[in-house]
PDB file of N, CA and C in Angstrom:
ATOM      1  N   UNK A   1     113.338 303.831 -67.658  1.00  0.00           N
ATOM      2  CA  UNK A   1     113.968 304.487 -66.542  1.00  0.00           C
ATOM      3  C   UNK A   1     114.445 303.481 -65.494  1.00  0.00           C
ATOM      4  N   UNK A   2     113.818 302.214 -65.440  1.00  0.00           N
ATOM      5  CA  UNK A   2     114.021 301.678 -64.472  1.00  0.00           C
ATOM      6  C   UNK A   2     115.217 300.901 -64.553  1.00  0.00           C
ATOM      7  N   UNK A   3     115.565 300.588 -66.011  1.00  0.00           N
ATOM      8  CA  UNK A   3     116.830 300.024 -66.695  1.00  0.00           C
ATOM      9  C   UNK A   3     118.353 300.791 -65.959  1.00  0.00           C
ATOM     10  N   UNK A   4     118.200 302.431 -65.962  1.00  0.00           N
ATOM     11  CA  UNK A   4     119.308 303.033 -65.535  1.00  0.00           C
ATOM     12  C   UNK A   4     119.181 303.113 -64.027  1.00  0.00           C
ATOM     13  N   UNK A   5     117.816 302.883 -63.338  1.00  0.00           N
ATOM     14  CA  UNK A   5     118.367 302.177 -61.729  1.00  0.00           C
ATOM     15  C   UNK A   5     119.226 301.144 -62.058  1.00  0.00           C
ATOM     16  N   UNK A   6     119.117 300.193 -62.429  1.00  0.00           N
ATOM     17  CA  UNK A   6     119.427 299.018 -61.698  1.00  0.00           C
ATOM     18  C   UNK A   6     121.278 299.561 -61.814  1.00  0.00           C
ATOM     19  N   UNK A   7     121.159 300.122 -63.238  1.00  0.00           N
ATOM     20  CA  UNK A   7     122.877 300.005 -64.104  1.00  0.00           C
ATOM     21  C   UNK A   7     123.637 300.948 -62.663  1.00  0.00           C
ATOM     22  N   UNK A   8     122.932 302.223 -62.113  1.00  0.00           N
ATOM     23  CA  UNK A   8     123.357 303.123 -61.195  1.00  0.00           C
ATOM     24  C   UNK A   8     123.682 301.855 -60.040  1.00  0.00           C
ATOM     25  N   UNK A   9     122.506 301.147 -59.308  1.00  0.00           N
ATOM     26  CA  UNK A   9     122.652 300.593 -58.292  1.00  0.00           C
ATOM     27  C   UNK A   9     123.838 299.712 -58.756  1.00  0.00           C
ATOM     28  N   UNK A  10     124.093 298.744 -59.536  1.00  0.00           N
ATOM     29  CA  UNK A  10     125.304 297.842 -59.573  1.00  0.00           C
ATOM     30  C   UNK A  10     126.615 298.705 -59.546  1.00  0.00           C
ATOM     31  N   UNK A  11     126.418 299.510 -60.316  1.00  0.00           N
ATOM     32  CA  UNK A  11     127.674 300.365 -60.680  1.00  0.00           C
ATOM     33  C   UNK A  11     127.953 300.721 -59.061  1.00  0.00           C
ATOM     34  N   UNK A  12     127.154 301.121 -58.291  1.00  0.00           N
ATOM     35  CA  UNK A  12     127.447 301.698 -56.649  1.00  0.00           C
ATOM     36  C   UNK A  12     127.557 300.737 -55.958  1.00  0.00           C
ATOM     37  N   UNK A  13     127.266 299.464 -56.499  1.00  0.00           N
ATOM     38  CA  UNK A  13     127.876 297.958 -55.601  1.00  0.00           C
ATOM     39  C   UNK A  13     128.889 298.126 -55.672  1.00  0.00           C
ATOM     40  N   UNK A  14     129.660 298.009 -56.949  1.00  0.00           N
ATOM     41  CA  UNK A  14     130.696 297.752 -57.222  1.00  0.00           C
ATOM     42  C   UNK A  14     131.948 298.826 -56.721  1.00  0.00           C
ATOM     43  N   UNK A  15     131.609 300.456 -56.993  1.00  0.00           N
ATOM     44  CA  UNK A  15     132.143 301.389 -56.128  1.00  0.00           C
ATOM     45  C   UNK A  15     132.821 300.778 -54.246  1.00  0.00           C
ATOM     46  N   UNK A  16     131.151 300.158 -53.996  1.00  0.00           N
ATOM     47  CA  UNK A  16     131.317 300.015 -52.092  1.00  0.00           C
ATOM     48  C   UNK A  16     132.057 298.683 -52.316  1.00  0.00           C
ATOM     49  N   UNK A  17     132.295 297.404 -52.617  1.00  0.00           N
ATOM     50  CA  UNK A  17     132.808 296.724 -53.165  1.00  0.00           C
ATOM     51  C   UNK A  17     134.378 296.792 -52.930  1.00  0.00           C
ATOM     52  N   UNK A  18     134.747 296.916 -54.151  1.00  0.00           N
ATOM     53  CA  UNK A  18     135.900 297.156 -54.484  1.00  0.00           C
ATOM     54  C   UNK A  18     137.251 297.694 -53.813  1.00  0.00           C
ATOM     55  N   UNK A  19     136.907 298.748 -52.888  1.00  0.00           N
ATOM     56  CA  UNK A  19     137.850 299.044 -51.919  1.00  0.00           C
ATOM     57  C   UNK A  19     137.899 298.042 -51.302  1.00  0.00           C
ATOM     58  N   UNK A  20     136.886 297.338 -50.108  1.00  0.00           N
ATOM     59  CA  UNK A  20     136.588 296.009 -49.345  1.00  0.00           C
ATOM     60  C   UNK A  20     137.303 295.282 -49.687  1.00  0.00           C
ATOM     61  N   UNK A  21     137.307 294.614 -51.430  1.00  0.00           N
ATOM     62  CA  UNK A  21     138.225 293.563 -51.759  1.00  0.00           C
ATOM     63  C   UNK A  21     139.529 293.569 -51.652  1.00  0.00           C
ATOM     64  N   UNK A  22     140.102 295.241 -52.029  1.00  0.00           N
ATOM     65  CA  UNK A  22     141.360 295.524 -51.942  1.00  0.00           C
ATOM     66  C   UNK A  22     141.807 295.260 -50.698  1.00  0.00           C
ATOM     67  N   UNK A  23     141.147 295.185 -49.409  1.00  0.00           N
ATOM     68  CA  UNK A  23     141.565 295.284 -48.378  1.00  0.00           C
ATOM     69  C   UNK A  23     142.202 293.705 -47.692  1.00  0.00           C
ATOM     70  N   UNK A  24     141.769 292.398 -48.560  1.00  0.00           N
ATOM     71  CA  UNK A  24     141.650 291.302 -48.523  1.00  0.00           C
ATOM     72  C   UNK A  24     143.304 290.708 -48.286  1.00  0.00           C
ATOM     73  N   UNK A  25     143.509 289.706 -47.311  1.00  0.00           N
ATOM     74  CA  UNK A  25     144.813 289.336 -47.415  1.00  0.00           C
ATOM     75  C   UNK A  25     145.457 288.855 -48.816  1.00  0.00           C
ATOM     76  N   UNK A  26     146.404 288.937 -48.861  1.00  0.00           N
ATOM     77  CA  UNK A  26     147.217 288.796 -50.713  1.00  0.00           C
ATOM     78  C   UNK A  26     147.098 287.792 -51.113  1.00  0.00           C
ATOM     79  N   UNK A  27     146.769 286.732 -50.156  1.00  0.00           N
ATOM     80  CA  UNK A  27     146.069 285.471 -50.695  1.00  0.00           C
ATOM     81  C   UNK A  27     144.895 285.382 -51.653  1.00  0.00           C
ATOM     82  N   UNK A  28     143.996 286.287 -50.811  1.00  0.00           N
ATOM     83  CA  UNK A  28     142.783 285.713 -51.153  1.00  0.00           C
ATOM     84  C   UNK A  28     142.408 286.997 -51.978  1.00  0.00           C
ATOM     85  N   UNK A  29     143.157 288.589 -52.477  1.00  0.00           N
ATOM     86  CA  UNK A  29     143.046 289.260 -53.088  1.00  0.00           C
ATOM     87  C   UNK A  29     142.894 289.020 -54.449  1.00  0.00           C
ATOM     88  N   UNK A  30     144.135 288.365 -54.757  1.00  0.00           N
ATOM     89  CA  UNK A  30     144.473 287.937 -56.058  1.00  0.00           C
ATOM     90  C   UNK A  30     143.723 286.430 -56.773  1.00  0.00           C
ATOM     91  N   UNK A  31     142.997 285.683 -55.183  1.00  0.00           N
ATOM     92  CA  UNK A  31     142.489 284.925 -56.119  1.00  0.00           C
ATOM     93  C   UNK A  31     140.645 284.777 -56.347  1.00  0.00           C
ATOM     94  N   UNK A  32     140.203 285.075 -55.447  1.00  0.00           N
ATOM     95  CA  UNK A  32     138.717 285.177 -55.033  1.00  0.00           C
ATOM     96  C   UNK A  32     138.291 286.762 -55.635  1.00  0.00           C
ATOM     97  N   UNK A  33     139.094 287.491 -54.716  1.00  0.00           N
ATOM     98  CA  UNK A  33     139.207 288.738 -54.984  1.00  0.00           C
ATOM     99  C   UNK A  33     138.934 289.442 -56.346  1.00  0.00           C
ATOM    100  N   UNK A  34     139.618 289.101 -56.967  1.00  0.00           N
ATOM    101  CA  UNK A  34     140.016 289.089 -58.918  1.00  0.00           C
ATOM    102  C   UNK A  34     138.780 288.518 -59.283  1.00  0.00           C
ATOM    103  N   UNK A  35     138.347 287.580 -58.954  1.00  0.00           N
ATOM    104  CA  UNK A  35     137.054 287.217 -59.465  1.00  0.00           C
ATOM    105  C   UNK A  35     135.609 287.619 -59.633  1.00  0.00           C
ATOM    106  N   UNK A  36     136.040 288.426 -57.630  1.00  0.00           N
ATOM    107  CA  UNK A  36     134.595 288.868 -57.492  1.00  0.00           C
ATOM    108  C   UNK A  36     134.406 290.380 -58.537  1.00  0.00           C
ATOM    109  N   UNK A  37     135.356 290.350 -58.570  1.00  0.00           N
ATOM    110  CA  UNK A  37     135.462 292.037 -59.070  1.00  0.00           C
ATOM    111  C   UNK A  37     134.680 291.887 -60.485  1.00  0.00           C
ATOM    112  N   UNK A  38     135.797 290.618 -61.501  1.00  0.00           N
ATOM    113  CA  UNK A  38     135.576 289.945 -62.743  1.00  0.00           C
ATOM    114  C   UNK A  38     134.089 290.238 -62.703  1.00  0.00           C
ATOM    115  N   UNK A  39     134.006 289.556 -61.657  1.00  0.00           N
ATOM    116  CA  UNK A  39     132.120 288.955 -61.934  1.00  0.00           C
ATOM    117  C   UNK A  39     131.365 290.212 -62.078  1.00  0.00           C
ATOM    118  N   UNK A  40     131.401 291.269 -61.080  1.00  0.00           N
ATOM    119  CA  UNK A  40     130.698 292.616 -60.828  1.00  0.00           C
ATOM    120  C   UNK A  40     130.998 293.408 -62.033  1.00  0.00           C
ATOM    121  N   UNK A  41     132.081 293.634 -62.964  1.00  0.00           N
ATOM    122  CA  UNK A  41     132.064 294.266 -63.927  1.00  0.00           C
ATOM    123  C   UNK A  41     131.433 293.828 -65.264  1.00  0.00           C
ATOM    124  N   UNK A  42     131.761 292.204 -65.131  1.00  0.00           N
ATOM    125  CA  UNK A  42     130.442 291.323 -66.283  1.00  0.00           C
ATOM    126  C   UNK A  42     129.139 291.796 -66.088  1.00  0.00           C
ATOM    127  N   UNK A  43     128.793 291.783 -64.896  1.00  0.00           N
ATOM    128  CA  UNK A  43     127.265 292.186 -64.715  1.00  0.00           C
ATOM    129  C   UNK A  43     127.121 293.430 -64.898  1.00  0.00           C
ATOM    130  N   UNK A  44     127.177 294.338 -64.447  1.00  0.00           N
ATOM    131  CA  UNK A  44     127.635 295.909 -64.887  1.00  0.00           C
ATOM    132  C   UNK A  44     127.390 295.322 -66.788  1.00  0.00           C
ATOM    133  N   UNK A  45     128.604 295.253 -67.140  1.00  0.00           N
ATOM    134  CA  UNK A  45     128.822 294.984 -68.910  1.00  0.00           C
ATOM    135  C   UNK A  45     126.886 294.418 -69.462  1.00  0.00           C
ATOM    136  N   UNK A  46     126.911 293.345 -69.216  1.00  0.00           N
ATOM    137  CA  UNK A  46     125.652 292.348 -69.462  1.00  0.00           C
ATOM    138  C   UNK A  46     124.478 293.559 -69.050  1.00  0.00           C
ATOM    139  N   UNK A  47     124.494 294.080 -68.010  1.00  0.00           N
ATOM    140  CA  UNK A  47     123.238 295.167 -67.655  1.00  0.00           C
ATOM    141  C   UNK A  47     123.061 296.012 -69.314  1.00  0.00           C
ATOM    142  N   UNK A  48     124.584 296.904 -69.205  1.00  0.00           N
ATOM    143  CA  UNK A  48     124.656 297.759 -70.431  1.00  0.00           C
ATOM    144  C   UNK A  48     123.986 297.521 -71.781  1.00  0.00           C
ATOM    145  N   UNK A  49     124.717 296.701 -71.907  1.00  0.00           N
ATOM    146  CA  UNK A  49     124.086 295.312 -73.143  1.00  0.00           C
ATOM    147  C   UNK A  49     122.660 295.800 -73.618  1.00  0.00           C
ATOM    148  N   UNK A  50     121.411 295.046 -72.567  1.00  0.00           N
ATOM    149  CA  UNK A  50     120.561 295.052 -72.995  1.00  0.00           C
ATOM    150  C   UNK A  50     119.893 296.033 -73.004  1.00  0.00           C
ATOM    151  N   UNK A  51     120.324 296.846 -72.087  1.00  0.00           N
ATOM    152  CA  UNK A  51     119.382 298.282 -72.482  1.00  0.00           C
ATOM    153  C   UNK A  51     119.996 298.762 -73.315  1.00  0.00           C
TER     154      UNK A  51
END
């Protein structure tokens, strides 16, 4: 059970997240931005994985 906290809690990072990034000047949207996102959906993915 405690496996589908964590997957809920990242997944709701990434929800609060994501708008935030969008909001980022077009500079730094497309390049930091893109990444952080990258990164938050790997982890999300990698969570899935092992459970």
């Amino acid at each position: 059970m405690k496996e589908l906290s964590i997957i809920q809690k990242t997944y709701d990072l990434i929800k609060y997240y994501v708008p935030i990034i969008e909001r980022f000047p077009k500079v730094h949207k497309f390049t930091v931005g893109d990444r952080i996102i990258n990164q938050l959906y790997d982890l999300l993915e990698g969570l899935i994985r092992v459970c």
